[in-house]
C-alpha atoms as a PDB file:
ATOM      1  CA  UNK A   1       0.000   0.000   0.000  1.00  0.00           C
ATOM      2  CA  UNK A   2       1.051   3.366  -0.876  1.00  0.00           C
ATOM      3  CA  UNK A   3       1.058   6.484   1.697  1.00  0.00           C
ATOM      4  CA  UNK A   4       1.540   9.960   1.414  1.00  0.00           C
ATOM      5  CA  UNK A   5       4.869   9.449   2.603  1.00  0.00           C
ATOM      6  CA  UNK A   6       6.034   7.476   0.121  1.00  0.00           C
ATOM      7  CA  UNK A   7       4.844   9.948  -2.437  1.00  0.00           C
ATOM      8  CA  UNK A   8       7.769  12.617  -4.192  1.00  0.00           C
ATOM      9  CA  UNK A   9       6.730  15.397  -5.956  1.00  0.00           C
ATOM     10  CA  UNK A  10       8.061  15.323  -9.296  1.00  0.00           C
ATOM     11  CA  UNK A  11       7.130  11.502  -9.580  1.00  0.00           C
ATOM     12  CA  UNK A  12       6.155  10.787 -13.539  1.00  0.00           C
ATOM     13  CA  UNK A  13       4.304   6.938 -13.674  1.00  0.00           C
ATOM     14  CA  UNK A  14       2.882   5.754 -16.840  1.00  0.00           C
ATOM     15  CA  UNK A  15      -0.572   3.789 -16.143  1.00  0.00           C
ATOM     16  CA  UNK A  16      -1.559   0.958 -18.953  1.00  0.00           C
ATOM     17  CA  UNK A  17      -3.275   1.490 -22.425  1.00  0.00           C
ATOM     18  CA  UNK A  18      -6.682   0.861 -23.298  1.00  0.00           C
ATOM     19  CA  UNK A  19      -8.176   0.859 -27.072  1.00  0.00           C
ATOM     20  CA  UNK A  20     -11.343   2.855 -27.382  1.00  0.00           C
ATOM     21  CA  UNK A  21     -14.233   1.254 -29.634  1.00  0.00           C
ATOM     22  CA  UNK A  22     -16.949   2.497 -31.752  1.00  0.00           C
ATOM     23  CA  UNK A  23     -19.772   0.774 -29.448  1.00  0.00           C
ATOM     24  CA  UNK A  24     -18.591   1.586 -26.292  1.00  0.00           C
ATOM     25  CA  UNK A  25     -18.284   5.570 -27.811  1.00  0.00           C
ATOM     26  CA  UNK A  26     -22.052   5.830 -29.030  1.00  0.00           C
ATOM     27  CA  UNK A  27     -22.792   3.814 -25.631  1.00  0.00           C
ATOM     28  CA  UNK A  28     -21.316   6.265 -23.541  1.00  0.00           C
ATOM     29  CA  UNK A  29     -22.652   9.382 -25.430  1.00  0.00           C
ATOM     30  CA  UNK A  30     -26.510   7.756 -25.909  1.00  0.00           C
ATOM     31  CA  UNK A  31     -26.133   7.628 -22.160  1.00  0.00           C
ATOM     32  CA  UNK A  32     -24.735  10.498 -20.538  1.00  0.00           C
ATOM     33  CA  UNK A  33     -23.780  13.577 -23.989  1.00  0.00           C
ATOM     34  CA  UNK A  34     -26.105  12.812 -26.797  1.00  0.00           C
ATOM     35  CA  UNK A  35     -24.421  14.968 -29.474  1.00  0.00           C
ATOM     36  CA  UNK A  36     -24.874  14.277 -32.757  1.00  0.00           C
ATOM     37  CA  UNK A  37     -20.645  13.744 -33.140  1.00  0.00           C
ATOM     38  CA  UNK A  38     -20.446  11.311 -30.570  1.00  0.00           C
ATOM     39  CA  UNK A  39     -24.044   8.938 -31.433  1.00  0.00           C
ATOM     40  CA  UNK A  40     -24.561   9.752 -35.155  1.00  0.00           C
ATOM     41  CA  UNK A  41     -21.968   8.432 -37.657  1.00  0.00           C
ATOM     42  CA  UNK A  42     -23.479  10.471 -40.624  1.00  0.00           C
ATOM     43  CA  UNK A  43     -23.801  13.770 -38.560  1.00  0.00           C
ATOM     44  CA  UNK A  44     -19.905  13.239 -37.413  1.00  0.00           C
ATOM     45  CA  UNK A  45     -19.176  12.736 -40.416  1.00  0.00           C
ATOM     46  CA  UNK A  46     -20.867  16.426 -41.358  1.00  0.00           C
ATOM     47  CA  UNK A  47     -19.451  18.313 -38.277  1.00  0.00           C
ATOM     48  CA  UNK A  48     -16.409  20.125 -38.016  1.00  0.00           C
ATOM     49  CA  UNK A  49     -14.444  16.770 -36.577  1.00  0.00           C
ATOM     50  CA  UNK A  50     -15.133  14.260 -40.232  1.00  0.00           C
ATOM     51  CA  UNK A  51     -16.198  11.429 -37.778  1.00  0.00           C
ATOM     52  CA  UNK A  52     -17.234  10.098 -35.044  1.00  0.00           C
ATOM     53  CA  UNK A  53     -15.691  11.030 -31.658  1.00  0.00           C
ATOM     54  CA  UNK A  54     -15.483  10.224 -28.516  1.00  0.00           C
ATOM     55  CA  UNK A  55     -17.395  12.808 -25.658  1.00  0.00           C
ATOM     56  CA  UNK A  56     -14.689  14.425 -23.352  1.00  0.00           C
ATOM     57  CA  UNK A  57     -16.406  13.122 -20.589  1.00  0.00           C
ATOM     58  CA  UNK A  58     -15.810   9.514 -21.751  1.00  0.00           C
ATOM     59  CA  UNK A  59     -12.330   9.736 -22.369  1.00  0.00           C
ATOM     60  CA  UNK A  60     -11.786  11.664 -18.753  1.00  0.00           C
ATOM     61  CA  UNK A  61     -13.929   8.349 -17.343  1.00  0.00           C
ATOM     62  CA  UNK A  62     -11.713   5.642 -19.110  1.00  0.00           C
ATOM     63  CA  UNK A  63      -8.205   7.912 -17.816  1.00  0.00           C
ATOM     64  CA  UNK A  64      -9.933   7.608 -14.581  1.00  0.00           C
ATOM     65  CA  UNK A  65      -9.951   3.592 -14.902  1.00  0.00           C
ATOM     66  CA  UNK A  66      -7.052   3.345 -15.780  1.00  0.00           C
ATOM     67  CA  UNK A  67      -5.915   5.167 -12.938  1.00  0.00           C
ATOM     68  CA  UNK A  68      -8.286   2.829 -10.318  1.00  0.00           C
ATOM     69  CA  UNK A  69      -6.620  -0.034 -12.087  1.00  0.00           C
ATOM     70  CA  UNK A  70      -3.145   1.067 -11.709  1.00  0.00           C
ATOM     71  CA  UNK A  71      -1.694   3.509  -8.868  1.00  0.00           C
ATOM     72  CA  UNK A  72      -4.939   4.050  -7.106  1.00  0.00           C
ATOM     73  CA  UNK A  73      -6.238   0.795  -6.281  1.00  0.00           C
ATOM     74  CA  UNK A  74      -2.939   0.362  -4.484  1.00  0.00           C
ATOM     75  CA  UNK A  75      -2.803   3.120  -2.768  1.00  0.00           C
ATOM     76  CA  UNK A  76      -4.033   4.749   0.676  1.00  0.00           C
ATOM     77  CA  UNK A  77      -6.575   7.017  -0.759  1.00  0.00           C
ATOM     78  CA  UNK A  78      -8.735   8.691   0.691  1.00  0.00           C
ATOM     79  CA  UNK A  79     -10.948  10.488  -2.463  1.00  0.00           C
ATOM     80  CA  UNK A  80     -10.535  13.636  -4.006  1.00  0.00           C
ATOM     81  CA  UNK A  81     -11.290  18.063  -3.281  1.00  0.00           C
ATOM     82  CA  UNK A  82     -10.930  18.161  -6.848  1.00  0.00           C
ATOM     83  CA  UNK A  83     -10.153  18.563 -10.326  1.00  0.00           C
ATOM     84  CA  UNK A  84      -8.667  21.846 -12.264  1.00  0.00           C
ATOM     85  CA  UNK A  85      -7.595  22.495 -15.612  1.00  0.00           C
ATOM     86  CA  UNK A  86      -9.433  20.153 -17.384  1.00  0.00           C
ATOM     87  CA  UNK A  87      -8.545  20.030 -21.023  1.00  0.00           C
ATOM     88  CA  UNK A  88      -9.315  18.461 -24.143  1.00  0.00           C
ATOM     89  CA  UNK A  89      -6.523  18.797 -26.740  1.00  0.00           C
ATOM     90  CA  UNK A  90      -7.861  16.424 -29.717  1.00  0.00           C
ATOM     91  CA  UNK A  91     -10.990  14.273 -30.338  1.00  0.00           C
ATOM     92  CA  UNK A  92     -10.538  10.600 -29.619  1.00  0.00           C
ATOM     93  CA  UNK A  93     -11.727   8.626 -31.680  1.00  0.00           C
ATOM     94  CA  UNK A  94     -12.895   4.398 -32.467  1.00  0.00           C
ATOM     95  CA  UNK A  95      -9.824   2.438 -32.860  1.00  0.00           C
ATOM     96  CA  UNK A  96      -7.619   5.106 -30.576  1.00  0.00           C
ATOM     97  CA  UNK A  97      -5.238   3.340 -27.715  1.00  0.00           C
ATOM     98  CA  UNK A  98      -5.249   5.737 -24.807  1.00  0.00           C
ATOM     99  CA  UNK A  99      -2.482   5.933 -22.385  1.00  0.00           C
ATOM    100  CA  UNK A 100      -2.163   7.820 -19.403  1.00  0.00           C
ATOM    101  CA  UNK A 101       1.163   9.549 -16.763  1.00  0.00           C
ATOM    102  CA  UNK A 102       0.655  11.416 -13.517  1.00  0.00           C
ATOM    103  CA  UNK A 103       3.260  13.528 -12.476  1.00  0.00           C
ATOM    104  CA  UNK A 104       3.245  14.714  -8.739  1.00  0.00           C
ATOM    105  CA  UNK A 105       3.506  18.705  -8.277  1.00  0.00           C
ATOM    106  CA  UNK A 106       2.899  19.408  -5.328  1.00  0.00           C
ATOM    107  CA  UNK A 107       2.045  17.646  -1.396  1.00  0.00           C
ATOM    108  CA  UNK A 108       1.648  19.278   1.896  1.00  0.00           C
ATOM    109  CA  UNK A 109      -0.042  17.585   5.050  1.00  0.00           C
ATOM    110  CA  UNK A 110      -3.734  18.426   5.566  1.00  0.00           C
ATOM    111  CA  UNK A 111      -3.952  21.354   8.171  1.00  0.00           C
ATOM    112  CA  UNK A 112      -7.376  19.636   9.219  1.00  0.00           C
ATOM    113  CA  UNK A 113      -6.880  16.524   9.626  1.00  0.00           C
ATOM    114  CA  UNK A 114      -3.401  14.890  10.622  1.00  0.00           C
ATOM    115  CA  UNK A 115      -4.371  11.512   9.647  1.00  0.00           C
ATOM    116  CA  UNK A 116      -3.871  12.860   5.874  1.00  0.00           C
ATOM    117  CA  UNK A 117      -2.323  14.499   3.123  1.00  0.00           C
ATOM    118  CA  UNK A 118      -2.780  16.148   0.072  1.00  0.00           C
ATOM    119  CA  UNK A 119      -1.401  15.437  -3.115  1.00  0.00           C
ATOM    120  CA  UNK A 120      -1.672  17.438  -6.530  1.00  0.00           C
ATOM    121  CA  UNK A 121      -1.036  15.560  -9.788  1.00  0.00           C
ATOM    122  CA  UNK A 122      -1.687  15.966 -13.572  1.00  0.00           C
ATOM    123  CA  UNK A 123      -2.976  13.475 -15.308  1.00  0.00           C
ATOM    124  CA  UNK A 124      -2.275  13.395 -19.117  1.00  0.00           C
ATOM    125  CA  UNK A 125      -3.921  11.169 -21.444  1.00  0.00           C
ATOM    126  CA  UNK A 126      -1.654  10.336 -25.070  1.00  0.00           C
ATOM    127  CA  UNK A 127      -3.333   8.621 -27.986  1.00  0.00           C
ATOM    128  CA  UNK A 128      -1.429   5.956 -29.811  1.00  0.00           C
ATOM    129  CA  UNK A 129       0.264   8.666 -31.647  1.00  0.00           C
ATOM    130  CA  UNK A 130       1.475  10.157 -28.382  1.00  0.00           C
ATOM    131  CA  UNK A 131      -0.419  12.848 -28.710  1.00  0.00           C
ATOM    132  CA  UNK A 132      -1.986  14.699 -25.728  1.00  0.00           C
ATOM    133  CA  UNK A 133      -5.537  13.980 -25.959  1.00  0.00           C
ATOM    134  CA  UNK A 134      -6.591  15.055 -22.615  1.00  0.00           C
ATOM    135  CA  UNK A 135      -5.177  16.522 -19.156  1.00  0.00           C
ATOM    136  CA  UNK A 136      -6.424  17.955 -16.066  1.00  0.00           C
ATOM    137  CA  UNK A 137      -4.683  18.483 -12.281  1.00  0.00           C
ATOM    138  CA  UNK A 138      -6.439  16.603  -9.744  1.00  0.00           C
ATOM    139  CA  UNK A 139      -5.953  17.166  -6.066  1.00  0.00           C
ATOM    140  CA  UNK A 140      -6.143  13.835  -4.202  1.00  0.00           C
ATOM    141  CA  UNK A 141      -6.457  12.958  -0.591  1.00  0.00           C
ATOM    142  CA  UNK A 142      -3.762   9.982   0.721  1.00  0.00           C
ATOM    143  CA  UNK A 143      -3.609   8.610   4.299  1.00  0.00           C
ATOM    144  CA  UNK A 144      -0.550   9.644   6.153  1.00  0.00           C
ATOM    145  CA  UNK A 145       0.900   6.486   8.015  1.00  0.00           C
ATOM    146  CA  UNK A 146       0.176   5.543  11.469  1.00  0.00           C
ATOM    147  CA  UNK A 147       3.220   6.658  14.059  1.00  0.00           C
ATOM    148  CA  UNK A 148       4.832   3.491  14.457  1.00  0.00           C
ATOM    149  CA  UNK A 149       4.523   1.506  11.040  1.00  0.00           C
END
């Protein structure tokens, strides 16, 4: 399990790949951002993007799993205050791999509560090109370490 203190700032980890598909894209969008470039292959096709593409949104939420599946689900969180700078560089689209890197910036110990810390990180998502695709700054919460372990 990891703590706060094992955290450095300036750590850069690379989290997995995943390979985005045409269902899962119009699945996501019917759901939760019905616009016509992420559900309607002719009306992609029309806009100013020449296809269909994924919804922000979507592509934040499979960065995010990536991230549970990797460093998160191992360690000590504890949730998150936030996200800022959320960005969307280029349109992902069916047949795109995603990959994702945190970088630490920044931790200090929570004023409020001694039992953790805080710990600021950007996230940026690459497509198979290694382009940036996505990035935002997230501000997590990470149990400090009992006195004595």
């Amino acid at each position: 399990m990891e703590y706060y203190e094992d955290i450095e700032v300036g750590d850069v980890t690379e989290h997995g790949s995943r390979t985005v598909t045409k269902a899962e894209i119009v699945e996501f969008a019917t759901q939760y951002d019905p616009q016509s470039f992420h559900v309607d292959e002719e009306a992609a096709a029309e806009s100013p993007y020449g296809g269909l593409i994924a919804s922000g949104w979507h592509t934040a939420s499979l960065c995010m799993r990536m991230l549970v599946d990797s460093v998160l689900g191992e360690r000590a969180g504890m949730g998150a205050l936030g996200v800022d700078e959320l960005r969307w560089y280029r349109p992902v689209r069916p047949g795109d791999t995603l990959s994702i890197e945190t970088e630490v910036l920044e931790k200090r110990p929570s004023e409020s509560d001694p039992s953790r810390g805080h710990v600021r990180s950007r996230v940026t998502g690459y497509n198979q090109d290694g382009e940036e695709v996505i990035s935002w700054v997230g501000l997590g919460l990470v149990a400090r370490r009992e006195a004595g372990e």
